[in-house]
C-alpha atoms as a PDB file:
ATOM      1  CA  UNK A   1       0.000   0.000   0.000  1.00  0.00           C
ATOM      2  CA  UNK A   2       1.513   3.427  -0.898  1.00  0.00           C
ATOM      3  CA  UNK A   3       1.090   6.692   1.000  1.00  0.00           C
ATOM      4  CA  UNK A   4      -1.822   8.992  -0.357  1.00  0.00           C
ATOM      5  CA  UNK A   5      -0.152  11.409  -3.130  1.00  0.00           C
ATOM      6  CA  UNK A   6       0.323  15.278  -1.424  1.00  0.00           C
ATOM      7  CA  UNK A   7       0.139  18.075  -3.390  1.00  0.00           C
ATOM      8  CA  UNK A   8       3.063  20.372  -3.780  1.00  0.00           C
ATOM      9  CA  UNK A   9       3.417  23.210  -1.335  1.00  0.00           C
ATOM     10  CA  UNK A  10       5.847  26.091  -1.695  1.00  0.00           C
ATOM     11  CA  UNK A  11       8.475  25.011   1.283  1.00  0.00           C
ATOM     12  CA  UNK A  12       7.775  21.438   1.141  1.00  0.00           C
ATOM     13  CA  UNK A  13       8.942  18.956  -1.453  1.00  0.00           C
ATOM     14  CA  UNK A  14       8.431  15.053  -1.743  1.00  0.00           C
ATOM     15  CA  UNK A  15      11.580  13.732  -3.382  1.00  0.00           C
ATOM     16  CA  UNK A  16      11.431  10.520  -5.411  1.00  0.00           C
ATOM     17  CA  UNK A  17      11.237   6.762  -2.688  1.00  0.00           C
ATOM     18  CA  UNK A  18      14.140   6.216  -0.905  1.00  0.00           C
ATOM     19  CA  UNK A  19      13.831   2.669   0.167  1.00  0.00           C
ATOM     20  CA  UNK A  20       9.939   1.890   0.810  1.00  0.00           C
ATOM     21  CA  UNK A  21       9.098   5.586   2.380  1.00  0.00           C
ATOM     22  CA  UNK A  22       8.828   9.068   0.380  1.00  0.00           C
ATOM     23  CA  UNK A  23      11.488  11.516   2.426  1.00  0.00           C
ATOM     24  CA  UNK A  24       9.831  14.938   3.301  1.00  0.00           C
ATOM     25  CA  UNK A  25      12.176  17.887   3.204  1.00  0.00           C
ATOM     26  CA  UNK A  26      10.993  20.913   4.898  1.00  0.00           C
ATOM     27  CA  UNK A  27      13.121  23.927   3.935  1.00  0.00           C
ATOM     28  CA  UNK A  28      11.990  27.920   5.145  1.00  0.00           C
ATOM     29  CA  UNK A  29      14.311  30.808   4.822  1.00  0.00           C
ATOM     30  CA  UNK A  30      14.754  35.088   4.379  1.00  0.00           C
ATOM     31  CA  UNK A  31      14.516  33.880   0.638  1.00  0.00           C
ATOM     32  CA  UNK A  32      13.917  30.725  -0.888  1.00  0.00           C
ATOM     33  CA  UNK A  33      14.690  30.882  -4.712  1.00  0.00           C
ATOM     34  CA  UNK A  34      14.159  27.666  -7.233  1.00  0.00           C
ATOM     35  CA  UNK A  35      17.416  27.953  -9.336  1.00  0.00           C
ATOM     36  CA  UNK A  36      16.725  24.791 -10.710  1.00  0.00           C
ATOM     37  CA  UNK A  37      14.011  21.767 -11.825  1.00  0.00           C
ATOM     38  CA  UNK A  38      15.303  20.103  -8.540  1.00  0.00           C
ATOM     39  CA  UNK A  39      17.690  23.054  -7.160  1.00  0.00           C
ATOM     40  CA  UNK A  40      17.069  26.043  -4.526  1.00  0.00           C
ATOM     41  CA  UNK A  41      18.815  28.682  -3.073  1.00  0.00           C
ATOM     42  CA  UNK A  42      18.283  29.777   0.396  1.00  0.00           C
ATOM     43  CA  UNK A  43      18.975  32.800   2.345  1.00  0.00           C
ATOM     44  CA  UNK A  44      19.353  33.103   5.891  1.00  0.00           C
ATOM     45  CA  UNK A  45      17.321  29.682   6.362  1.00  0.00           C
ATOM     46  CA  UNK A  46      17.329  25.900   6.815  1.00  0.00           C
ATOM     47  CA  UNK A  47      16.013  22.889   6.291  1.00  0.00           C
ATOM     48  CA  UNK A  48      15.292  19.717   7.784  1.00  0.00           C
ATOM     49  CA  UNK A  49      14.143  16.435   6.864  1.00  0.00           C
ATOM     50  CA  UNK A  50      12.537  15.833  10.509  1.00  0.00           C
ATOM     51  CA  UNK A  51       8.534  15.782  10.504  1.00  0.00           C
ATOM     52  CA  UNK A  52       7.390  16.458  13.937  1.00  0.00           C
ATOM     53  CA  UNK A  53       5.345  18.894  14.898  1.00  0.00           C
ATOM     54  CA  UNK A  54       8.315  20.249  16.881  1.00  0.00           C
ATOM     55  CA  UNK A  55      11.531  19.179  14.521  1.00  0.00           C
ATOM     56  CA  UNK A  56      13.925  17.185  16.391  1.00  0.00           C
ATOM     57  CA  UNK A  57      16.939  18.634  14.375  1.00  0.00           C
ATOM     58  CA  UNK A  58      17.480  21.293  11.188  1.00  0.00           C
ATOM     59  CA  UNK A  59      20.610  22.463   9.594  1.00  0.00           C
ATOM     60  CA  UNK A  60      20.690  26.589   9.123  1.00  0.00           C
ATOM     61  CA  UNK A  61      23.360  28.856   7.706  1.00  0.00           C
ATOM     62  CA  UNK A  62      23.457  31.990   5.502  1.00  0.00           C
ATOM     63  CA  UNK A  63      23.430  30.580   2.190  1.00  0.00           C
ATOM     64  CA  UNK A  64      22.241  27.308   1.194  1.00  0.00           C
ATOM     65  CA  UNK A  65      22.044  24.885  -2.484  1.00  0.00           C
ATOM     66  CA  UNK A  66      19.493  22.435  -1.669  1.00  0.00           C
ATOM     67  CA  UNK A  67      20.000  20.224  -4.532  1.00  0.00           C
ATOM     68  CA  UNK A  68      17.327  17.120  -4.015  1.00  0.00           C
ATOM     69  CA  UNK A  69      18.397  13.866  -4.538  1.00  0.00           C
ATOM     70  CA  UNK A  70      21.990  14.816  -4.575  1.00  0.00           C
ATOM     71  CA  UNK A  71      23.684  17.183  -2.087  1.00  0.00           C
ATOM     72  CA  UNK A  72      23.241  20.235  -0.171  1.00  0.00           C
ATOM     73  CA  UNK A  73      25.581  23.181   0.599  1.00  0.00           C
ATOM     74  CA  UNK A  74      25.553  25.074   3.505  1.00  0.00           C
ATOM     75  CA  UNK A  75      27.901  28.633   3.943  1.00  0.00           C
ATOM     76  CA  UNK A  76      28.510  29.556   7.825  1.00  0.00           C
ATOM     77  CA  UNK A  77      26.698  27.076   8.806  1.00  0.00           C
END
């Protein structure tokens, strides 16, 4: 049985499966620009792949590529 399909939200993506569960990546910044099909840049922000209501963790710095499925790069972190 497969989760029920979300509809995209700005700030929220659902990357491709990883394993048997979709990864949730919650990102929120100053300014959050899509540089990319798959690519963002973030200012003065973070992101985290935690989905509590309360996130248990997030990674935040001054500049950020958020490229999904591949890497992410984080300036004075």
């Amino acid at each position: 049985m497969q989760p029920p399909k979300q509809a995209p939200r700005p700030g929220i993506t659902v990357p491709q499966m990883t394993g048997s569960q979709e990864t949730m990546v919650y990102f929120f910044g100053e300014t959050v620009e899509k540089i990319g099909p798959k690519k963002y840049k973030i200012t003065k922000g973070g992101f985290s792949a935690c989905v509590q209501p309360t996130p248990r963790w997030d990674m935040s710095a001054t500049t950020i590529i958020l490229s999904l499925d591949h890497y992410t790069l984080l300036k004075n972190a």
